[in-house]
N, C-alpha and C. Protein backbone atom coordinates (compact mmCIF):
# COMPACT_ATOMS: atom_id res chain seq x y z
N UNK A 1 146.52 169.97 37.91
CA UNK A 1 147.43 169.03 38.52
C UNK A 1 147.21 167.65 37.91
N UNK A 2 148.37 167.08 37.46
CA UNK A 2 148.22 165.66 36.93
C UNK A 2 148.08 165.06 38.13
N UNK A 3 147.16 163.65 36.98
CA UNK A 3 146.98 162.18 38.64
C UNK A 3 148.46 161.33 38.78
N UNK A 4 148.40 161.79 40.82
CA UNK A 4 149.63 160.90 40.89
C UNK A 4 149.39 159.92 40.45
N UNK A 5 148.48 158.39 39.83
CA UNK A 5 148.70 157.48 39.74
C UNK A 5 148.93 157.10 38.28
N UNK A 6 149.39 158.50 37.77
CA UNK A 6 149.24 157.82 36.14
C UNK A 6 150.48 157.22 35.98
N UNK A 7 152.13 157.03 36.48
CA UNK A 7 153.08 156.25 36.23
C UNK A 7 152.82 155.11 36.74
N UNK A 8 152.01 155.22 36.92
CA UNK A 8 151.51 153.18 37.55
C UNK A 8 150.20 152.79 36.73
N UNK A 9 149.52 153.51 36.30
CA UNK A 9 148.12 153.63 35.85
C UNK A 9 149.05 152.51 34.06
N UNK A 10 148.19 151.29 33.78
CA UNK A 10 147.86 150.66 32.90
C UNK A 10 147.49 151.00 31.43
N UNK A 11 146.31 151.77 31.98
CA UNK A 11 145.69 152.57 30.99
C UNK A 11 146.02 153.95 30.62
N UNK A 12 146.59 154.54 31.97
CA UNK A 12 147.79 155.83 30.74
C UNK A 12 148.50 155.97 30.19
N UNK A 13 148.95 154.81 29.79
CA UNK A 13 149.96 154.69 28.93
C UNK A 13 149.58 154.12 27.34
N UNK A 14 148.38 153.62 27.19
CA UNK A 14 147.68 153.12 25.97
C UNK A 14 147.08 154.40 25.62
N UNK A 15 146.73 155.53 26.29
CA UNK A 15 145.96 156.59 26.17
C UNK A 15 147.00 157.30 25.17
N UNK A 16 147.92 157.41 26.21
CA UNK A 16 148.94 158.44 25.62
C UNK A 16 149.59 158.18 23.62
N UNK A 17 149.97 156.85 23.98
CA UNK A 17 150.14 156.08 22.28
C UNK A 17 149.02 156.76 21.41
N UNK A 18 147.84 156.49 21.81
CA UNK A 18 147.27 157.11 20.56
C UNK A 18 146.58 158.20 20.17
N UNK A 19 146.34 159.12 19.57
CA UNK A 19 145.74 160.57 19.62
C UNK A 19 144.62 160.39 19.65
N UNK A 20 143.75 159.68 19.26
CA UNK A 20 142.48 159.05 19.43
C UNK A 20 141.96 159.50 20.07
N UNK A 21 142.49 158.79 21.43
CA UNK A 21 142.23 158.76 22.79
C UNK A 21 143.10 159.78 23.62
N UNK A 22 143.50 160.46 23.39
CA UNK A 22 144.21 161.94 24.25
C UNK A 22 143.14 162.66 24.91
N UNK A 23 141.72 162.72 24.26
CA UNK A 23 140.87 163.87 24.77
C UNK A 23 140.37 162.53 26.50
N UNK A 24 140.60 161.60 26.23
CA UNK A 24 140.54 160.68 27.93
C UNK A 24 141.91 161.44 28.88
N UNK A 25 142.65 161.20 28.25
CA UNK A 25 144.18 161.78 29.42
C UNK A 25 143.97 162.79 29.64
N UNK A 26 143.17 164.05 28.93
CA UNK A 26 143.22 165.53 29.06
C UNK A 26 141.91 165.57 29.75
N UNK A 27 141.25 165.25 29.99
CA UNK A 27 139.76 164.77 30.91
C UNK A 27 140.22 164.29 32.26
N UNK A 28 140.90 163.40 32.01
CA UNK A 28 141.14 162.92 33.78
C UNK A 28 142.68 162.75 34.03
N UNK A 29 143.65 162.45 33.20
CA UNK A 29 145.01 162.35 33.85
C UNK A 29 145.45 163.53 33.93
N UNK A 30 145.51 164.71 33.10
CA UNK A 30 146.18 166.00 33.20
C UNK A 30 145.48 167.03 34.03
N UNK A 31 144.27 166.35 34.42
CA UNK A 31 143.36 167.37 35.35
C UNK A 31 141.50 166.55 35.56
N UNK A 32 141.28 167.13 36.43
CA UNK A 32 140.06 166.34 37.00
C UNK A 32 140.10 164.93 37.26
N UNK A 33 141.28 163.93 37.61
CA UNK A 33 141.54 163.14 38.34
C UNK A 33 140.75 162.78 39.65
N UNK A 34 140.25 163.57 39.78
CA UNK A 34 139.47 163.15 41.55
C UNK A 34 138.27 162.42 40.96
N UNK A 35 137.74 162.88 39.40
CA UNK A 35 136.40 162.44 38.93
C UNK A 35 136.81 160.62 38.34
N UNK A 36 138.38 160.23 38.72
CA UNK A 36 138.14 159.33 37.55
C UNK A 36 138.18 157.86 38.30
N UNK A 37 137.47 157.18 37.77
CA UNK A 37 137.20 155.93 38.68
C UNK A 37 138.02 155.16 39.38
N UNK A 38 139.01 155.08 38.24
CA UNK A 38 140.28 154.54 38.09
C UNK A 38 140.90 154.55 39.37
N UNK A 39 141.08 156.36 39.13
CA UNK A 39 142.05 156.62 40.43
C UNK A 39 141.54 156.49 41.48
N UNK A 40 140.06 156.70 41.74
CA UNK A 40 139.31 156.31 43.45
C UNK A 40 139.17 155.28 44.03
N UNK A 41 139.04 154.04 42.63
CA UNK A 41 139.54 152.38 43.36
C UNK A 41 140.63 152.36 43.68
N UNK A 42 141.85 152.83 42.68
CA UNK A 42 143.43 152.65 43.34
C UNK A 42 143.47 153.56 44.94
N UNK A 43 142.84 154.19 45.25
CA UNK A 43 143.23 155.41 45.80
C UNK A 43 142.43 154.53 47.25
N UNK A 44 141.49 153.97 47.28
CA UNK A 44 141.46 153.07 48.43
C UNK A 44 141.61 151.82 48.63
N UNK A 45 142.64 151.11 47.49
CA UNK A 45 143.52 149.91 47.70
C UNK A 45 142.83 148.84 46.84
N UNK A 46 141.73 149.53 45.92
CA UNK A 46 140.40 148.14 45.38
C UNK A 46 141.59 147.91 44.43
N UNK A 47 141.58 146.76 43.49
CA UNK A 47 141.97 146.39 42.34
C UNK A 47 141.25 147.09 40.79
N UNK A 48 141.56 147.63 40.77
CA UNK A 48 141.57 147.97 39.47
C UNK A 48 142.00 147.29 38.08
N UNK A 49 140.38 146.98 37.64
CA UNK A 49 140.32 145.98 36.28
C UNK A 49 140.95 146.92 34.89
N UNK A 50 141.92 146.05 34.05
CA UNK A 50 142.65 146.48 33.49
C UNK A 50 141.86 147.61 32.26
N UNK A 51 140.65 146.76 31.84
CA UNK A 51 139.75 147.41 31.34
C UNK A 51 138.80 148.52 31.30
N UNK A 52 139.14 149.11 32.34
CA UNK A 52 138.37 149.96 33.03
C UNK A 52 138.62 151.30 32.76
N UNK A 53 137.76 152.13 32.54
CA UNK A 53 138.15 153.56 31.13
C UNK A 53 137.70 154.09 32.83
N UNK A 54 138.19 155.68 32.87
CA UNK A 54 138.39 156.78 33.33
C UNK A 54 136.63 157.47 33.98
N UNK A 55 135.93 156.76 33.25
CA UNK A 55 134.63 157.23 33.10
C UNK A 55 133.58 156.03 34.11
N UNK A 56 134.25 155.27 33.67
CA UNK A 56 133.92 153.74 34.69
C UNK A 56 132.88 152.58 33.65
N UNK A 57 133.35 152.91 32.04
CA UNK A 57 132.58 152.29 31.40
C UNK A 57 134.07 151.19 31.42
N UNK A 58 133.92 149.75 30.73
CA UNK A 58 134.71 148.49 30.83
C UNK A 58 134.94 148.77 28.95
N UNK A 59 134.69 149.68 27.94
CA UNK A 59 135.03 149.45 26.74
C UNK A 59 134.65 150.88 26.41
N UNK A 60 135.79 151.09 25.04
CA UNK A 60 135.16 152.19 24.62
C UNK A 60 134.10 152.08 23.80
N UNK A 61 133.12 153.29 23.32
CA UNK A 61 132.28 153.28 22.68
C UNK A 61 132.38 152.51 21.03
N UNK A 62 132.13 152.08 20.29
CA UNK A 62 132.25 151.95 19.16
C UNK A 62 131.26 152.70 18.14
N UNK A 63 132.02 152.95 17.16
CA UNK A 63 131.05 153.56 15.77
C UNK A 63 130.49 153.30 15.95
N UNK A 64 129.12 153.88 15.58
CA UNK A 64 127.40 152.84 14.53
C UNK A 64 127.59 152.34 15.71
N UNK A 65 127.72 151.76 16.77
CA UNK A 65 126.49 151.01 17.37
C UNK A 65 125.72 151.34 18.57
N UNK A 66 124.89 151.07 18.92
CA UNK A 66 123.77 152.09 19.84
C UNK A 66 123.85 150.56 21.12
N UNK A 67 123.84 151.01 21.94
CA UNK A 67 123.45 150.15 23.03
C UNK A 67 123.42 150.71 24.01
């Protein structure tokens, strides 16, 4: 079951643009939605920072770098 909040969701729609990032939408928008951060702040009225990945990290990972 897709997440109801992905036609409002910010970030599913940058997901979707690039293939890159598809294996995020197929992780939590097209299924396992209950796991995604995103949707559990929207889902009890918090604000949801625009930046905010599915996983509850604020950026994606980058190449090469370790932190």
């Amino acid at each position: 079951m897709a997440c109801p909040q992905a036609p409002r969701c910010t970030l599913h729609s940058q997901l979707s643009t690039s293939h890159a990032l598809t294996v995020w939408q197929t992780l939590f928008c097209d299924s396992g939605f209950d796991r995604c951060v995103r949707y559990r702040l929207g889902a009890i009225g918090a604000v949801v920072p625009a930046d905010l990945l599915p996983d509850g990290r604020t950026h994606l990972p980058q190449k090469g770098k370790r932190g």
